[in-house]
C-alpha atoms as a PDB file:
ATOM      1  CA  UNK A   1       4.465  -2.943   1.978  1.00  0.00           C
ATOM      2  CA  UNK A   2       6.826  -5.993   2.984  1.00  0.00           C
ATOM      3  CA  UNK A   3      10.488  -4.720   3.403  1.00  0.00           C
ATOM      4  CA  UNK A   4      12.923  -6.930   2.050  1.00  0.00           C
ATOM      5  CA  UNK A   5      14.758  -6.845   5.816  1.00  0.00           C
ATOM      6  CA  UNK A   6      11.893  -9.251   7.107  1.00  0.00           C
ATOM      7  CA  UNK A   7      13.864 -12.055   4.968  1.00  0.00           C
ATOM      8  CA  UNK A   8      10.787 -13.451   3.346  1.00  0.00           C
ATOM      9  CA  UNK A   9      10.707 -14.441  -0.409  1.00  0.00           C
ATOM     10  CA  UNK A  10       6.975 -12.841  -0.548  1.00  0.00           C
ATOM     11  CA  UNK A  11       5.901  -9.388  -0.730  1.00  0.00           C
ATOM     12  CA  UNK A  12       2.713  -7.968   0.658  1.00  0.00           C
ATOM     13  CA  UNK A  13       1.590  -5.521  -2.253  1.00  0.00           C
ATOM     14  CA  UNK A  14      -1.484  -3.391  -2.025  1.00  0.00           C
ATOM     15  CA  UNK A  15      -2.192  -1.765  -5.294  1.00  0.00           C
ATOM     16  CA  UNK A  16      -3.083   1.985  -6.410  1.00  0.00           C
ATOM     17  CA  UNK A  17      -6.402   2.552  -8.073  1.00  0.00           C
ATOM     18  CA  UNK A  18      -6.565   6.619  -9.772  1.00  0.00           C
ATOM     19  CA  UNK A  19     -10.599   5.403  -9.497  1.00  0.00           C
ATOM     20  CA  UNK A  20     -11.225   7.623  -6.340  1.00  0.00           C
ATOM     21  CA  UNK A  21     -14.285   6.220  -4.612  1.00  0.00           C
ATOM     22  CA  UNK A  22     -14.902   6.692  -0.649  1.00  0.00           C
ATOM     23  CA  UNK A  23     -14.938   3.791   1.232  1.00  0.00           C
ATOM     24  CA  UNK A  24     -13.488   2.375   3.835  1.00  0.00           C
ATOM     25  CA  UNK A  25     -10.518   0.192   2.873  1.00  0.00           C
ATOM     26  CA  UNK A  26      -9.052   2.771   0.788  1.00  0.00           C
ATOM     27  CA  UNK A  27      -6.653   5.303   1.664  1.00  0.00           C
ATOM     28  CA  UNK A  28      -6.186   8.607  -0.903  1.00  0.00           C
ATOM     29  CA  UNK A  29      -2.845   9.320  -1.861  1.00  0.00           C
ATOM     30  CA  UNK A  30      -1.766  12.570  -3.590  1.00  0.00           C
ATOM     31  CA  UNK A  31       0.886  12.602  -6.326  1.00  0.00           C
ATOM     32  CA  UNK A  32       4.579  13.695  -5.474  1.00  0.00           C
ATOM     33  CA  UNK A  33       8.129  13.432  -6.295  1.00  0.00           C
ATOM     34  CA  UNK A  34       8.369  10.983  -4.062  1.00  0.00           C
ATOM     35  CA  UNK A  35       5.970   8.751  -4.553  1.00  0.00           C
ATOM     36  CA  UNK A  36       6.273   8.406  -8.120  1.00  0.00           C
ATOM     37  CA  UNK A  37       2.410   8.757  -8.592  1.00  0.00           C
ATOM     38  CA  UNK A  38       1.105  11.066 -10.842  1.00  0.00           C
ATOM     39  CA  UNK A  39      -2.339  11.280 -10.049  1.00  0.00           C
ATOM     40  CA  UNK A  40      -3.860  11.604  -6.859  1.00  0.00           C
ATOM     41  CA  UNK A  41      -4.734   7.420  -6.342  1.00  0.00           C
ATOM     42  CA  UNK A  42      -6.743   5.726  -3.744  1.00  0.00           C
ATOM     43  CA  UNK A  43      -4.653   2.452  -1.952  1.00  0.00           C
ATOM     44  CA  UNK A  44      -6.847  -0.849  -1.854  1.00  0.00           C
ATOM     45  CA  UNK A  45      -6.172  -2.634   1.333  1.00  0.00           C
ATOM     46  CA  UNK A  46      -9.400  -4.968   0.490  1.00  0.00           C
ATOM     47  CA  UNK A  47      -6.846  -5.917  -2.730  1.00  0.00           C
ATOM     48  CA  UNK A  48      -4.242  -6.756  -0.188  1.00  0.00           C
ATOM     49  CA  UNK A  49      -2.398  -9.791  -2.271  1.00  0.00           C
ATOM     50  CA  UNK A  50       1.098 -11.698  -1.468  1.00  0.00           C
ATOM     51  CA  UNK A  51       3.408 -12.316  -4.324  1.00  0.00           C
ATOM     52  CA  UNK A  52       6.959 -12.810  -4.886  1.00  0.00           C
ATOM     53  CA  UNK A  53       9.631 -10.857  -4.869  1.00  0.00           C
ATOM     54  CA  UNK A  54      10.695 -11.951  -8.493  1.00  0.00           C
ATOM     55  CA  UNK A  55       7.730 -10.594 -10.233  1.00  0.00           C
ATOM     56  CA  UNK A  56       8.644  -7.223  -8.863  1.00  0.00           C
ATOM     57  CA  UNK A  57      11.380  -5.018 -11.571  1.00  0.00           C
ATOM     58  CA  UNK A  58      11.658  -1.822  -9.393  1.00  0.00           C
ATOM     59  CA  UNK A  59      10.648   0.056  -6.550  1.00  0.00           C
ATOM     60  CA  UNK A  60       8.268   2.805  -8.300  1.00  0.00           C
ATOM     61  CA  UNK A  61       8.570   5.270  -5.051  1.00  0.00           C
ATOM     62  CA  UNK A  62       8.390   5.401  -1.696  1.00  0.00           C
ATOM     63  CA  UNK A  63       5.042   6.861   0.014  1.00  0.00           C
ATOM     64  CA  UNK A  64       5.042   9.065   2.795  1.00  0.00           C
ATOM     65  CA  UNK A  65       5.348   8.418   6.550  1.00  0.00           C
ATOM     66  CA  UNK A  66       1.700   9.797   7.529  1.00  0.00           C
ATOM     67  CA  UNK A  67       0.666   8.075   4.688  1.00  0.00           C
ATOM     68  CA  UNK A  68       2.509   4.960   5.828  1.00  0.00           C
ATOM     69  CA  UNK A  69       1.122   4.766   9.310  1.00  0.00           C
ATOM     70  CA  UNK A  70      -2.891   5.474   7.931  1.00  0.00           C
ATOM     71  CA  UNK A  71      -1.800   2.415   5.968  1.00  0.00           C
ATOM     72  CA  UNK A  72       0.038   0.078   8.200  1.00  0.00           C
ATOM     73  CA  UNK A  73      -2.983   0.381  10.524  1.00  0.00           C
ATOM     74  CA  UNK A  74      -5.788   0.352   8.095  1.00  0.00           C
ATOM     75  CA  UNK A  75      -3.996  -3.059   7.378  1.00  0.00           C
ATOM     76  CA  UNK A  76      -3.988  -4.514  10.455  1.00  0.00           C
ATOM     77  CA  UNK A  77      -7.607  -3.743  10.769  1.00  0.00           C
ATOM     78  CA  UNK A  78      -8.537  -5.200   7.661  1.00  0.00           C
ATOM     79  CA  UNK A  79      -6.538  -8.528   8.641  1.00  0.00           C
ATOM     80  CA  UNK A  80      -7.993  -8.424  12.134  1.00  0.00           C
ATOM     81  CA  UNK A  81      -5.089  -7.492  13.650  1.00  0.00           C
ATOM     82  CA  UNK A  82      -6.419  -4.377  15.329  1.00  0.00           C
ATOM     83  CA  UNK A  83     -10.236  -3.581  16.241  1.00  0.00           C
ATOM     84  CA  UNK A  84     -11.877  -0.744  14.698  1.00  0.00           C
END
């Protein structure tokens, strides 16, 4: 979720999980051409992890701008940014 424009050598990743379970930190994504996913996958804020950009081969897809916002915020919550 870090773009490369912010100049930093880290990238905030939050991984995919095709385990759908309900809860709050998680954000259910369904599959599409753009995306690259293929199966409907919950995203694990609580997993939130930095890591560098070298351990990363390719982008995989790019996820959707509603999608996006739910998890920019959801985020920011998470890291106390924002209050519930």
């Amino acid at each position: 979720v870090s773009p490369r424009e912010w100049g930093v050598r880290t990238l905030l990743l939050i991984p995919f999980t095709t385990q759908l379970r309900d809860y709050v930190a998680a954000i259910r994504v369904p599959p599409s051409p753009i995306n690259g996913l293929r199966h409907t996958s919950n995203l694990q804020i609580d997993m939130m992890r930095s890591i560098p950009w070298t351990a990363c081969s390719s982008r995989l897809g790019v996820i959707d701008p509603d999608d996006w916002a739910k998890v920019r915020h959801l985020a920011a919550q998470f890291m106390g940014y924002l209050h519930a």
